[in-house]
N, C-alpha and C. Protein backbone atom coordinates (compact mmCIF):
# COMPACT_ATOMS: atom_id res chain seq x y z
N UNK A 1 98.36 275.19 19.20
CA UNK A 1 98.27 275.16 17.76
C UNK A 1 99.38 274.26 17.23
N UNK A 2 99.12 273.49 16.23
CA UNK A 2 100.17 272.42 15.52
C UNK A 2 100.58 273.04 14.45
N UNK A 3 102.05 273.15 14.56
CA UNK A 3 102.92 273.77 13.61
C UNK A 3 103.87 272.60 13.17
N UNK A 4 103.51 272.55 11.60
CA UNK A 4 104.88 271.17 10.77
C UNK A 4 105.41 271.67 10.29
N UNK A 5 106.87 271.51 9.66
CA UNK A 5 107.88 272.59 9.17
C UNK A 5 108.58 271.04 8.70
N UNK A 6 108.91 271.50 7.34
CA UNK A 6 109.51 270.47 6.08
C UNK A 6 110.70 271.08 6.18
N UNK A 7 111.94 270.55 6.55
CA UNK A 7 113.23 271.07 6.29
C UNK A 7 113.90 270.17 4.87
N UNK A 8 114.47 271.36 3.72
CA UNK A 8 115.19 270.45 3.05
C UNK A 8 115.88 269.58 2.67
N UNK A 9 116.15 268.26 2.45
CA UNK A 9 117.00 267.39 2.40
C UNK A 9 116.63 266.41 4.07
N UNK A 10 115.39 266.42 4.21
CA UNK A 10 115.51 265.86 5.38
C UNK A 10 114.27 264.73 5.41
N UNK A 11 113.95 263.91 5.95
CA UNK A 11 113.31 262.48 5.48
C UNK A 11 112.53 262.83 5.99
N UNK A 12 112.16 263.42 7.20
CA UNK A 12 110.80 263.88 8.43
C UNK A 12 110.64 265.16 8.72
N UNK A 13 109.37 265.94 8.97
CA UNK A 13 108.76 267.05 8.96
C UNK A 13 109.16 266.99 10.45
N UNK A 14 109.04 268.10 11.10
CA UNK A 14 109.10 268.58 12.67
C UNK A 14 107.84 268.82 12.68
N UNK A 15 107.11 268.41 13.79
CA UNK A 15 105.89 268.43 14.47
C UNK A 15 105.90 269.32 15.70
N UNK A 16 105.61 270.33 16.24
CA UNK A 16 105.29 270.69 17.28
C UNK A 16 104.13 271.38 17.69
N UNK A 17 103.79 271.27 18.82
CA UNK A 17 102.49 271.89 19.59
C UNK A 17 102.93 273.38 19.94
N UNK A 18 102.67 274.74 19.33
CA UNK A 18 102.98 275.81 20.16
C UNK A 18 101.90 276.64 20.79
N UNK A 19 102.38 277.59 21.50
CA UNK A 19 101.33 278.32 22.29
C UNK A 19 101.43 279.55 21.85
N UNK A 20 101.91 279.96 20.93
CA UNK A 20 102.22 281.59 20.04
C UNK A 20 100.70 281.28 19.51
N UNK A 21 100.70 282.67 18.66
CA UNK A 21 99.55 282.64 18.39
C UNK A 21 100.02 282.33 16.51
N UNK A 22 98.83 282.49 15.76
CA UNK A 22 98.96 282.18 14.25
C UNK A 22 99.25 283.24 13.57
N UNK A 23 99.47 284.47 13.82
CA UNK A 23 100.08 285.25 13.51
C UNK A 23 101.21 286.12 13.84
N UNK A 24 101.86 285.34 15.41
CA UNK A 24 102.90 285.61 15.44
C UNK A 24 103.62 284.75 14.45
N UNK A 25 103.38 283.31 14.65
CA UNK A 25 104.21 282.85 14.15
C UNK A 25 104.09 282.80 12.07
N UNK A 26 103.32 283.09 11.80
CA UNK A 26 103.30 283.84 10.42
C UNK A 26 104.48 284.92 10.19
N UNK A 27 104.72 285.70 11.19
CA UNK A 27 105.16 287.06 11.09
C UNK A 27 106.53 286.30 11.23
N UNK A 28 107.50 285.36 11.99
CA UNK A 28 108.46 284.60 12.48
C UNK A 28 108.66 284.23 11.13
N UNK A 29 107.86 283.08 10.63
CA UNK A 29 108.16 282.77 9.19
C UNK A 29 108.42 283.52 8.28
N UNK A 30 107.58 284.93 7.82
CA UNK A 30 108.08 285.74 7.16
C UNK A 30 109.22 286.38 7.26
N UNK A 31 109.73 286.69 8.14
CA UNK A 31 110.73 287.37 8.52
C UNK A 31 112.26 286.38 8.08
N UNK A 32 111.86 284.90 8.68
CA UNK A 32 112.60 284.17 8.27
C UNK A 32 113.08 283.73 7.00
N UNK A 33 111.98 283.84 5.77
CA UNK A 33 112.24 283.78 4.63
C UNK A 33 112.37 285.05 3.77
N UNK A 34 112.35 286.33 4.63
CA UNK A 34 112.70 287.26 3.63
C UNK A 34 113.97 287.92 4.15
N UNK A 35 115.25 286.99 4.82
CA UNK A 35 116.12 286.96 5.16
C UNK A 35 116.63 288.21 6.49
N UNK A 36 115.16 288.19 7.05
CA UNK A 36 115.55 289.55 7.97
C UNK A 36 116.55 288.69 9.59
N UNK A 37 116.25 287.33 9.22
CA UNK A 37 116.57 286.65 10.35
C UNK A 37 117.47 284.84 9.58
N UNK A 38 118.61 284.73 10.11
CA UNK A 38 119.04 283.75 9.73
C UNK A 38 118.38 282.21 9.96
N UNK A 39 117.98 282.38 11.17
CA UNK A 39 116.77 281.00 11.84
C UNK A 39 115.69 281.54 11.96
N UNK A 40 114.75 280.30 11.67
CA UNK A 40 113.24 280.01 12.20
C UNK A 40 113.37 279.64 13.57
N UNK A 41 112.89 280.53 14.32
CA UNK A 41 113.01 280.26 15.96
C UNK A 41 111.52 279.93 16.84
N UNK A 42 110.79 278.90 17.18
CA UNK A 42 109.45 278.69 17.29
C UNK A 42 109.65 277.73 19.07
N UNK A 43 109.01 278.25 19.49
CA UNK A 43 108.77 277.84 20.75
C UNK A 43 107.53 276.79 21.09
N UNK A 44 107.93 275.72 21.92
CA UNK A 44 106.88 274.80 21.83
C UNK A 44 106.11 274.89 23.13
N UNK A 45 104.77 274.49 23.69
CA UNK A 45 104.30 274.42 24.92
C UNK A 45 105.01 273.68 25.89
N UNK A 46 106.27 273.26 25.75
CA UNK A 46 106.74 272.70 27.09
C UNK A 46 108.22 273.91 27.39
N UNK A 47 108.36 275.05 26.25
CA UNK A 47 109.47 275.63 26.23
C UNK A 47 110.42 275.69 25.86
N UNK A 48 110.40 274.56 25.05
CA UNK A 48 111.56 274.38 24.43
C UNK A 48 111.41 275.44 22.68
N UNK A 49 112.86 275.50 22.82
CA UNK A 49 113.07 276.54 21.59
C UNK A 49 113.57 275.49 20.34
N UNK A 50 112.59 275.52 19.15
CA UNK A 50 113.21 274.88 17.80
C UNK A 50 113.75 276.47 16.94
N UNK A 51 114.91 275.88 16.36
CA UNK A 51 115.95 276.71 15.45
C UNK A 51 115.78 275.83 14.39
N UNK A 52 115.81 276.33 12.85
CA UNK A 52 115.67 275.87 11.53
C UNK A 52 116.49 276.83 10.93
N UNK A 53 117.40 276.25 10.22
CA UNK A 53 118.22 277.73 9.40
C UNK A 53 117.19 277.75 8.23
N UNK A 54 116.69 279.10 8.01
CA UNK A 54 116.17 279.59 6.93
C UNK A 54 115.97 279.26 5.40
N UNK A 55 117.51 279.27 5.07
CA UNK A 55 117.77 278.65 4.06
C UNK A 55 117.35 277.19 3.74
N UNK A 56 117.09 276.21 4.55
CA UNK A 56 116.60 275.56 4.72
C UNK A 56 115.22 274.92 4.80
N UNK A 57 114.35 275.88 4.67
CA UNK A 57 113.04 275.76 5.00
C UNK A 57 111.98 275.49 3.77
N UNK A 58 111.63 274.10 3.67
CA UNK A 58 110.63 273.53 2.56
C UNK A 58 109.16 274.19 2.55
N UNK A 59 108.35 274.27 3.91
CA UNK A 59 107.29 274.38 3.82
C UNK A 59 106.93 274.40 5.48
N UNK A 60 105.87 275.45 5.73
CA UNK A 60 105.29 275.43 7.00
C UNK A 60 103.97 275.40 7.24
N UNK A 61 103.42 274.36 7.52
CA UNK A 61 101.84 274.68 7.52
C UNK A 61 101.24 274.73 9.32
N UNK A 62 100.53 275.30 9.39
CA UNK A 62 99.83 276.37 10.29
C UNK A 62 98.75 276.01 10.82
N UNK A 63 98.22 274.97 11.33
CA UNK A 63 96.61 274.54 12.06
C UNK A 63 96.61 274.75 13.35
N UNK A 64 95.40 273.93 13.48
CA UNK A 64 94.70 274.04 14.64
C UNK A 64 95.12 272.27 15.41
N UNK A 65 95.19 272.67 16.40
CA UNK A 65 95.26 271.03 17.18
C UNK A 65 94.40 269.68 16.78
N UNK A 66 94.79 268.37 16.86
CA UNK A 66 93.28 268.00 16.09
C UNK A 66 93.10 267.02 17.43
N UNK A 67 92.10 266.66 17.84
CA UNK A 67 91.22 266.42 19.05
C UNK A 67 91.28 264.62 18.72
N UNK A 68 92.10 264.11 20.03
CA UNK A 68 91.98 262.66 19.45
C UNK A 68 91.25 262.12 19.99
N UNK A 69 90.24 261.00 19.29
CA UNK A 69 89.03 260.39 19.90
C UNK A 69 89.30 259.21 21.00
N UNK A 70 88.34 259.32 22.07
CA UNK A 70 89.02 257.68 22.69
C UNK A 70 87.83 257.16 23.33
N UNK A 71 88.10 255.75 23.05
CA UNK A 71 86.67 254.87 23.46
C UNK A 71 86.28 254.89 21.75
N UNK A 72 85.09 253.42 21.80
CA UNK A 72 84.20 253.41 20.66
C UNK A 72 82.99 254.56 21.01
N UNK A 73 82.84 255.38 20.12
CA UNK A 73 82.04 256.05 19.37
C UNK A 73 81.39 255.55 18.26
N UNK A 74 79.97 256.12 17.56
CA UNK A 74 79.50 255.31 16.69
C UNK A 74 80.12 256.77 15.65
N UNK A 75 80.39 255.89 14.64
CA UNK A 75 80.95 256.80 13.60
C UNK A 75 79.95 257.33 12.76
């Protein structure tokens, strides 16, 4: 699942691929913005751990992977 996260004051969104599900990481975000937790802590499919301080946090949007095409196809 593709998770983008807008940090304030910052020129570029974070992009990552995770393997949580969409409502863990809903529940992560909430928690994070209703100050039960100082960081946004989100794990990516290779393992690696992203940290976002809270306070910090513009916007998180929540999809699905998007499937990239290759070769001509007729559109």
């Amino acid at each position: 699942m593709e998770v983008k996260i807008g940090v304030q004051h910052a020129p570029r969104e974070i992009v990552l691929e995770s393997g949580q599900s969409v409502e863990e990481v809903e529940r992560v975000v909430a928690e994070a913005l209703a100050g039960k937790s100082a960081l946004l802590s989100l794990q990516d499919e290779k393992g690696r751990k992203i940290l976002v301080p809270a306070d910090r946090l513009a916007y998180v949007e929540i999809g699905e992977p998007t499937v990239r095409k290759v070769g001509f196809g007729a559109l």
